[in-house]
PDB file of N, CA and C in Angstrom:
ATOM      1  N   UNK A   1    -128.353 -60.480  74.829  1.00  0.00           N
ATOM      2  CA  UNK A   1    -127.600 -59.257  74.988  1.00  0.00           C
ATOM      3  C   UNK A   1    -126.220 -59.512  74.401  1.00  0.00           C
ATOM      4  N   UNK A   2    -126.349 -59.111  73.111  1.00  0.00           N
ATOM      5  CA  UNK A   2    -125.271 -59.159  72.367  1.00  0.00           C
ATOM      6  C   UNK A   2    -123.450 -59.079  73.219  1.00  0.00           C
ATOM      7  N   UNK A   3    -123.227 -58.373  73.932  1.00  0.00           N
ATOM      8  CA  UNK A   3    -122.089 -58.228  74.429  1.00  0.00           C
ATOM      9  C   UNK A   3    -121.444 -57.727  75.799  1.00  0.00           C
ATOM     10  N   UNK A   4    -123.070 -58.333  76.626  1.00  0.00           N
ATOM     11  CA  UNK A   4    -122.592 -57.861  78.129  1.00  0.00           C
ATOM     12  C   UNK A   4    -121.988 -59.101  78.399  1.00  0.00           C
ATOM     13  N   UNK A   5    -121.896 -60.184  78.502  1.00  0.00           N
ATOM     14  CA  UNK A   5    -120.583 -61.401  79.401  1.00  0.00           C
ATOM     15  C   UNK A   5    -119.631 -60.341  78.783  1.00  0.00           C
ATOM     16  N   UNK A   6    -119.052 -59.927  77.731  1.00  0.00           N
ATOM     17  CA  UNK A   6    -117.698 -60.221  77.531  1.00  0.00           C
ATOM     18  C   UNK A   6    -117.368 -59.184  78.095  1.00  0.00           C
ATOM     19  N   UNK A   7    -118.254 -57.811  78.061  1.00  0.00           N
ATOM     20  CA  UNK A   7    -117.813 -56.350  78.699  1.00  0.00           C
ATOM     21  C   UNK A   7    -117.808 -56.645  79.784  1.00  0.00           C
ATOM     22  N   UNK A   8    -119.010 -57.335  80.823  1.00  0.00           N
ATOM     23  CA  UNK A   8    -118.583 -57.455  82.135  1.00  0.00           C
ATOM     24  C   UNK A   8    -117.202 -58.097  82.530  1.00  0.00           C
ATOM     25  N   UNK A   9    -116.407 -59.088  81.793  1.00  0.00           N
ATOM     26  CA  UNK A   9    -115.929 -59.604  82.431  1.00  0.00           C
ATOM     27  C   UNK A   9    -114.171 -58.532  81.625  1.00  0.00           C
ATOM     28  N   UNK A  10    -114.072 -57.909  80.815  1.00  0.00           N
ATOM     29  CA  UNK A  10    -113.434 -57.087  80.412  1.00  0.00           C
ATOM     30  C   UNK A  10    -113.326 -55.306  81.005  1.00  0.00           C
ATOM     31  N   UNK A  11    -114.036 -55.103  81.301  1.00  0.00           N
ATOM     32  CA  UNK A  11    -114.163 -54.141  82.422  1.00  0.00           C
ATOM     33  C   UNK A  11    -114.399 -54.541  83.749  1.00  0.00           C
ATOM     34  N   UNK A  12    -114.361 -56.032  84.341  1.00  0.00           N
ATOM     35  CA  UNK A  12    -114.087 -55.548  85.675  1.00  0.00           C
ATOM     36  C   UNK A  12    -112.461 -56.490  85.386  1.00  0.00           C
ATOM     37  N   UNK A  13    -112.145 -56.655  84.746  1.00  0.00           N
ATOM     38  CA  UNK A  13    -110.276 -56.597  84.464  1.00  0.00           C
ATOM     39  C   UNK A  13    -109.728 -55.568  84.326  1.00  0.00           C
ATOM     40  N   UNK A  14    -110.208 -54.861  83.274  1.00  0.00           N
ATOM     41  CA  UNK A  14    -109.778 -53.523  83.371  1.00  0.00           C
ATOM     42  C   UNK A  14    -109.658 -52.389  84.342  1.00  0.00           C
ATOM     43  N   UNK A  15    -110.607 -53.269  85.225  1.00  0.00           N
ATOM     44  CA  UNK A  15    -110.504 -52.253  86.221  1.00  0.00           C
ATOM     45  C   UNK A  15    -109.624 -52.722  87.700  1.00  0.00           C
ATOM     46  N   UNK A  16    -109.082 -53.537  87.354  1.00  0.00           N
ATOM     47  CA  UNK A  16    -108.705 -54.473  88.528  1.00  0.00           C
ATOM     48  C   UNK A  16    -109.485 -55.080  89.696  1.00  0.00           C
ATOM     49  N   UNK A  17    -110.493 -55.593  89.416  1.00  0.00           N
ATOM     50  CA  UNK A  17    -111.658 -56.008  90.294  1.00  0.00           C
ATOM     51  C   UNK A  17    -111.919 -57.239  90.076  1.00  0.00           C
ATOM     52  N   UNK A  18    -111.991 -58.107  91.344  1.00  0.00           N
ATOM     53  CA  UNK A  18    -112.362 -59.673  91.405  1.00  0.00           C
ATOM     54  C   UNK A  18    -113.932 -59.758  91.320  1.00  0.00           C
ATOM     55  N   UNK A  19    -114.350 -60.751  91.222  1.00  0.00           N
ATOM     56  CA  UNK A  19    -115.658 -61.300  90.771  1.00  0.00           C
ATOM     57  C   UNK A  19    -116.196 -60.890  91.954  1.00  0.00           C
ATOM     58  N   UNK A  20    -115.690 -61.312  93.603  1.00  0.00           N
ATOM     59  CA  UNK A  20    -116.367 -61.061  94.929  1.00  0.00           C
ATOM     60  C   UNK A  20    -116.428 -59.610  95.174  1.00  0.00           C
ATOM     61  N   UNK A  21    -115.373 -59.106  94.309  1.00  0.00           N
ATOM     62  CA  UNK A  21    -115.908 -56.939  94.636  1.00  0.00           C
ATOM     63  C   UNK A  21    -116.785 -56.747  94.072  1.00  0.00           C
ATOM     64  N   UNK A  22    -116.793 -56.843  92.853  1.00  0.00           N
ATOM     65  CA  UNK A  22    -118.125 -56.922  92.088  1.00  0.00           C
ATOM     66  C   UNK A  22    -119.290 -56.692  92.502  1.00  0.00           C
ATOM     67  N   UNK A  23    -119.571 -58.276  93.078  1.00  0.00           N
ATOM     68  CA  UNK A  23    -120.687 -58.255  93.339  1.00  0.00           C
ATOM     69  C   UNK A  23    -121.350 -57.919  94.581  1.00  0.00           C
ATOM     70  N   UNK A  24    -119.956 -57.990  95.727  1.00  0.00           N
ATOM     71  CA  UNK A  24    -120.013 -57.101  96.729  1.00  0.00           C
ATOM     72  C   UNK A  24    -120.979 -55.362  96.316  1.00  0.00           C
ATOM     73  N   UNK A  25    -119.834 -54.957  95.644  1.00  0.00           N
ATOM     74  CA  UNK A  25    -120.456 -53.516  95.266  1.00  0.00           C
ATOM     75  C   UNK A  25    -121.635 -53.314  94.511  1.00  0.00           C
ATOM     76  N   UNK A  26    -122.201 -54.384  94.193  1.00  0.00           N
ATOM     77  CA  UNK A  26    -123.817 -54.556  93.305  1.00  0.00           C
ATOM     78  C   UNK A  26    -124.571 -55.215  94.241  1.00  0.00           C
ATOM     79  N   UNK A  27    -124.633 -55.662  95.444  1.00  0.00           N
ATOM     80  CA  UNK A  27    -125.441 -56.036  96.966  1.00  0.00           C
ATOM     81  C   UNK A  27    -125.553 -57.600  96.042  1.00  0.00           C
ATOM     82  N   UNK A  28    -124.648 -58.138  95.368  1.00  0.00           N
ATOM     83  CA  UNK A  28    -125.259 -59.764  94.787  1.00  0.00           C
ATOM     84  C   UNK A  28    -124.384 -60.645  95.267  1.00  0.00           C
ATOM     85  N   UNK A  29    -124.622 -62.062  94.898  1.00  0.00           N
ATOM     86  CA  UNK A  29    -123.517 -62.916  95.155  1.00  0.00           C
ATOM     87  C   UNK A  29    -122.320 -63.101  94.400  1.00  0.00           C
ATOM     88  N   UNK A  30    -121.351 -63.526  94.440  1.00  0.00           N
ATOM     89  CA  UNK A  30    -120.589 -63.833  93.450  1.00  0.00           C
ATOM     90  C   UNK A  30    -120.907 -64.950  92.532  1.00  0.00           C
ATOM     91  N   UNK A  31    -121.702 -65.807  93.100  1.00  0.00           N
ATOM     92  CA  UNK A  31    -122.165 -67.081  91.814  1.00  0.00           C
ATOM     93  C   UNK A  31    -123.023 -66.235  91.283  1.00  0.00           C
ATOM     94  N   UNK A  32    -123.857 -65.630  91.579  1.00  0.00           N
ATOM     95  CA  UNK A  32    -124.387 -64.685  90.540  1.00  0.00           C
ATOM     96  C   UNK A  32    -123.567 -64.197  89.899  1.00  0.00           C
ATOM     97  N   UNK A  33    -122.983 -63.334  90.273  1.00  0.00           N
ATOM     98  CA  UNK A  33    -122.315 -61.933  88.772  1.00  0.00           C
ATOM     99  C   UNK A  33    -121.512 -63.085  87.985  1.00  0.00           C
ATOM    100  N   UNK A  34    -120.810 -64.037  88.329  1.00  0.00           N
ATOM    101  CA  UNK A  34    -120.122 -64.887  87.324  1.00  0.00           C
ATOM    102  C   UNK A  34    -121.604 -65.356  86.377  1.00  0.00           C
ATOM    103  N   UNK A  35    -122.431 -66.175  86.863  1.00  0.00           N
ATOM    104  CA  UNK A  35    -123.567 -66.123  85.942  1.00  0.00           C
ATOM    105  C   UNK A  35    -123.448 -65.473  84.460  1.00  0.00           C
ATOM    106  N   UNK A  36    -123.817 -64.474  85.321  1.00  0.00           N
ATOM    107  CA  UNK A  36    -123.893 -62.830  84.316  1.00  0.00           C
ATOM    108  C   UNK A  36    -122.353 -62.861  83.382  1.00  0.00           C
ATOM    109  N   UNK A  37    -121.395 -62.962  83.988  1.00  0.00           N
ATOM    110  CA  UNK A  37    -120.210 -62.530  83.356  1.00  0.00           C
ATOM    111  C   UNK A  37    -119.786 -64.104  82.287  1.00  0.00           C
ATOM    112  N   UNK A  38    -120.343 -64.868  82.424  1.00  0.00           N
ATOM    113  CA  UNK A  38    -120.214 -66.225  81.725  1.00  0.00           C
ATOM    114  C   UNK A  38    -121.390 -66.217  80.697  1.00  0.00           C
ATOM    115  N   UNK A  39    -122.175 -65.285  80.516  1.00  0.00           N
ATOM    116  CA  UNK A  39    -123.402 -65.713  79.637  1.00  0.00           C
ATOM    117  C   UNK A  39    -124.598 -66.971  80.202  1.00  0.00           C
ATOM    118  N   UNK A  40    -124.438 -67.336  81.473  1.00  0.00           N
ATOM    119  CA  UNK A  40    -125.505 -68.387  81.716  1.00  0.00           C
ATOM    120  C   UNK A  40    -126.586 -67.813  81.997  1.00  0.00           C
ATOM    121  N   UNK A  41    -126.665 -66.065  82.477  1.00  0.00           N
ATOM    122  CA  UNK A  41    -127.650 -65.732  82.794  1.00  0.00           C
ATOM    123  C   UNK A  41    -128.020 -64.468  82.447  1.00  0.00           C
ATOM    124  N   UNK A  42    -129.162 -63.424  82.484  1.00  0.00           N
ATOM    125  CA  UNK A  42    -128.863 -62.248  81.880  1.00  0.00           C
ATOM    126  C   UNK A  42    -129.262 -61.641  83.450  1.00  0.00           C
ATOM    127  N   UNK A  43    -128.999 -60.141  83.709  1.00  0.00           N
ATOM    128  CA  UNK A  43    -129.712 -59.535  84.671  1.00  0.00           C
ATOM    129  C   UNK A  43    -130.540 -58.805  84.247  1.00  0.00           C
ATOM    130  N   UNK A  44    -131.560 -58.900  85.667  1.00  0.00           N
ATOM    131  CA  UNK A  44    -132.819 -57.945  85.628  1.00  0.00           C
ATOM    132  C   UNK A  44    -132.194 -56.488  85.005  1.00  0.00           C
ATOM    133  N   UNK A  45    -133.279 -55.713  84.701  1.00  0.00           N
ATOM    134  CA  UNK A  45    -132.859 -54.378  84.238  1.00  0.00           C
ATOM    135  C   UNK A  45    -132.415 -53.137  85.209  1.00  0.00           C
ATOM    136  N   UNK A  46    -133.095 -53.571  86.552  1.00  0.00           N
ATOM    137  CA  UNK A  46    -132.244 -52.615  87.757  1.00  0.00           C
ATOM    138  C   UNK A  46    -131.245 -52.851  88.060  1.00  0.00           C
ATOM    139  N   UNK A  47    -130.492 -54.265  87.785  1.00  0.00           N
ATOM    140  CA  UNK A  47    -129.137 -54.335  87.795  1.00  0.00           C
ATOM    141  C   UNK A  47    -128.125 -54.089  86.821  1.00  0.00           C
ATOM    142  N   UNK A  48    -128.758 -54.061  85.593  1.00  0.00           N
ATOM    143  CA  UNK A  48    -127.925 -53.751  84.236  1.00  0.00           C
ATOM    144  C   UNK A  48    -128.123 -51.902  84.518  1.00  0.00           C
ATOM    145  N   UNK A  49    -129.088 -51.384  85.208  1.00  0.00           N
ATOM    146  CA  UNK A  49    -129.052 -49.760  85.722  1.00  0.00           C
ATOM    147  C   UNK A  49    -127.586 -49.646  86.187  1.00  0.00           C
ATOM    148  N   UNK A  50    -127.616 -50.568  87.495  1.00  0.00           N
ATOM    149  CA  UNK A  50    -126.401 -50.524  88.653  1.00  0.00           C
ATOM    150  C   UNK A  50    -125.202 -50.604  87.900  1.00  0.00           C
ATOM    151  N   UNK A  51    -124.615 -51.554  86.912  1.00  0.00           N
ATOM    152  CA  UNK A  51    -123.460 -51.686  86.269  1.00  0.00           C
ATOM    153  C   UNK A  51    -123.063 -50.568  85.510  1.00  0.00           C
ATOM    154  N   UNK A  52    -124.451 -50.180  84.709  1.00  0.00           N
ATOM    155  CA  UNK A  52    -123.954 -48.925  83.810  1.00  0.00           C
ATOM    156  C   UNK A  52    -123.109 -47.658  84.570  1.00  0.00           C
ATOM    157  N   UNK A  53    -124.382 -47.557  85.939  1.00  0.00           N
ATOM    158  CA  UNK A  53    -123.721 -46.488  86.650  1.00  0.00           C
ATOM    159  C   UNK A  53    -122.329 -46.994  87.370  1.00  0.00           C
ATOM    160  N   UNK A  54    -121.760 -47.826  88.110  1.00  0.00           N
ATOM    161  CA  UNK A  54    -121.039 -47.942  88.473  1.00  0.00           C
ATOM    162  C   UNK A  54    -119.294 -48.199  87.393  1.00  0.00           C
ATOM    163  N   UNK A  55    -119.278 -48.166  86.160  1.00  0.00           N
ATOM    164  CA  UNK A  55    -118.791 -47.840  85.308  1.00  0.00           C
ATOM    165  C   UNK A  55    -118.982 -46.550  84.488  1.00  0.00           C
ATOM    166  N   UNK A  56    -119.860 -45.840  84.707  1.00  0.00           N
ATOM    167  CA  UNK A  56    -120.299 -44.329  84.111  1.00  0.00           C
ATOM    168  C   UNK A  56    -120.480 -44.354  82.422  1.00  0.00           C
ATOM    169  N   UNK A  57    -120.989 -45.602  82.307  1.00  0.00           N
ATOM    170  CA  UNK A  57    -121.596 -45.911  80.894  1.00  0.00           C
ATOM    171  C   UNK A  57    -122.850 -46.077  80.816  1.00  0.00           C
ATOM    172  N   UNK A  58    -123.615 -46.032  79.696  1.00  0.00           N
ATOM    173  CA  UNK A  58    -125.125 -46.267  79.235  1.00  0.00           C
ATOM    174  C   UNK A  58    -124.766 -48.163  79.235  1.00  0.00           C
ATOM    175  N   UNK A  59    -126.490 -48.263  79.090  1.00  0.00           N
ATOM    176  CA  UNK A  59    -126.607 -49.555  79.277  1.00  0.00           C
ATOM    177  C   UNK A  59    -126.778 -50.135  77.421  1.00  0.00           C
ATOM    178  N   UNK A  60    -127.466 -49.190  76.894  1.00  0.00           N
ATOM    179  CA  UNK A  60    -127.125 -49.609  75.594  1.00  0.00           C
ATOM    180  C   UNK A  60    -125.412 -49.729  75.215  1.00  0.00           C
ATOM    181  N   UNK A  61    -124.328 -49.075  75.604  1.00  0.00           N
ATOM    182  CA  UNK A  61    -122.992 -49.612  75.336  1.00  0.00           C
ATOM    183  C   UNK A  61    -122.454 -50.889  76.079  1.00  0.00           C
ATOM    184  N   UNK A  62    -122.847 -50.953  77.243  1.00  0.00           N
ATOM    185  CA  UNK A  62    -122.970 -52.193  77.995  1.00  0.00           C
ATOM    186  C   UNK A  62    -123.190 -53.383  76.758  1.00  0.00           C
ATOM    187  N   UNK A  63    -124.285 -53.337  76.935  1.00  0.00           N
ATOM    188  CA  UNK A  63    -124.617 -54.703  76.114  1.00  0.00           C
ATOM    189  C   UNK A  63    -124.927 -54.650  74.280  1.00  0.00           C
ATOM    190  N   UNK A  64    -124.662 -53.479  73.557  1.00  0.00           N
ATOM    191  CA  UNK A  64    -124.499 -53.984  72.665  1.00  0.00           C
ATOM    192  C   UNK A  64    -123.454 -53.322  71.698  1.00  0.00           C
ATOM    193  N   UNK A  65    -121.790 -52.976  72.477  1.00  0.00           N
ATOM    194  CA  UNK A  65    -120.723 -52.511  71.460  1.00  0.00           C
ATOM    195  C   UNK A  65    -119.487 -53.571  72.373  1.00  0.00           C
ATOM    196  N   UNK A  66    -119.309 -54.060  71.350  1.00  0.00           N
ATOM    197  CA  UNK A  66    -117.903 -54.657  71.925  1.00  0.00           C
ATOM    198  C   UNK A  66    -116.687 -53.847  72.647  1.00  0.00           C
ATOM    199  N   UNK A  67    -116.909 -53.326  73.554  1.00  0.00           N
ATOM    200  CA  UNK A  67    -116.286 -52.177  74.172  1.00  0.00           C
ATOM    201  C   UNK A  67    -114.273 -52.423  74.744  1.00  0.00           C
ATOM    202  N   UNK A  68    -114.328 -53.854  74.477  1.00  0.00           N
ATOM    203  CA  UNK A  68    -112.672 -54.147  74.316  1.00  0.00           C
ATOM    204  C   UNK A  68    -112.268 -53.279  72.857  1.00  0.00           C
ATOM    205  N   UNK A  69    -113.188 -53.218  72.143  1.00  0.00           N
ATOM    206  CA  UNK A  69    -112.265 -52.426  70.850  1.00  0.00           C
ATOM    207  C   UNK A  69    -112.544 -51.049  71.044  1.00  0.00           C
ATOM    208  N   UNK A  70    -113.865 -50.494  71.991  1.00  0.00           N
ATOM    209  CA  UNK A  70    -114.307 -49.325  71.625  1.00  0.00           C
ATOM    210  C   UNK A  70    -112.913 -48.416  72.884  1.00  0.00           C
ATOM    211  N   UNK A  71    -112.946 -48.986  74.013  1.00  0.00           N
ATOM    212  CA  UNK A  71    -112.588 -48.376  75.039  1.00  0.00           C
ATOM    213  C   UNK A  71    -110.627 -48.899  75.068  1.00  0.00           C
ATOM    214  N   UNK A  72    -110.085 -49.531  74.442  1.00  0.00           N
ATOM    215  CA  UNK A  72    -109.000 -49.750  74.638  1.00  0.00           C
ATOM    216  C   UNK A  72    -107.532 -49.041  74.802  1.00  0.00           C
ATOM    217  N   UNK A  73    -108.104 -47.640  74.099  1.00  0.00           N
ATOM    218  CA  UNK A  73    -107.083 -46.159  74.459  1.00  0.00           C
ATOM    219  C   UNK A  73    -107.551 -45.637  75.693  1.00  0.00           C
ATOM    220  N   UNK A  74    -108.744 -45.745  76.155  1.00  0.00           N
ATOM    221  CA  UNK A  74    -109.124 -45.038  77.263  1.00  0.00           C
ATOM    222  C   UNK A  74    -109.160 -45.776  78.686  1.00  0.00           C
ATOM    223  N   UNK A  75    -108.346 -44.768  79.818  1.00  0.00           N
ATOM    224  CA  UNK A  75    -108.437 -45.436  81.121  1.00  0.00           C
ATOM    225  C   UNK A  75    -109.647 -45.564  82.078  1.00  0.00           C
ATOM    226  N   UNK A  76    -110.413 -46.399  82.050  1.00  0.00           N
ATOM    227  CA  UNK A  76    -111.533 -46.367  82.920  1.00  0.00           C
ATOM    228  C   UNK A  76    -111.133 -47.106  84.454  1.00  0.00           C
ATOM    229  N   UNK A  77    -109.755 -47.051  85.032  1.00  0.00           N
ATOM    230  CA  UNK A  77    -109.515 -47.587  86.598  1.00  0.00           C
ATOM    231  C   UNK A  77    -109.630 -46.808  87.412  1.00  0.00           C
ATOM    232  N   UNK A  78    -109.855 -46.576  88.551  1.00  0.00           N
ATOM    233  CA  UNK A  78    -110.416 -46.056  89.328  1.00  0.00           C
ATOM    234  C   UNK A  78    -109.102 -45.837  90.385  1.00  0.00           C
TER     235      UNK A  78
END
C-alpha cells in the first residue's frame, strides 16, 4: 500500500492525535496502529473501512495519493 504509513501517521498529526487516541478510537492497540503507521504491517480491510471513515476519506486516497501534498491547504482538525 503505496502510501498509507505515511498518511496515517500525517493525518493523525494533522489532526492533533496521539498514537493511543487512535487506536483507542479504532477499538485496537496502540502497538498495533504504530505497526500500521511504521509500515511493519498492513491492516485488514475492515479497518482500512474504519480509518477512511473516521477521516471522511475513501480508502483508495488513503493508501494510494500522497495526501501531505494533496491535502496541505485544507483543514481536516476536528
Amino acid at each position: 500500500m503505496l502510501y498509507l504509513a505515511d498518511n496515517m501517521k500525517y493525518l493523525r498529526a494533522k489532526w492533533g492525535r496521539s498514537q493511543q487516541q487512535l487506536a483507542d478510537e479504532l477499538g485496537i492497540t496502540r502497538t498495533r496502529y504504530s505497526k500500521y503507521e511504521y509500515g511493519m504491517a498492513e491492516p485488514p480491510i475492515d479497518l482500512l473501512v474504519k480509518i477512511a471513515r473516521y477521516y471522511g476519506l475513501s480508502i483508495d486516497d488513503i493508501i494510494s495519493v500522497d495526501l501531505s501534498r494533496v491535502l496541505m491547504r485544507i483543514d481536516y482538525s476536528r
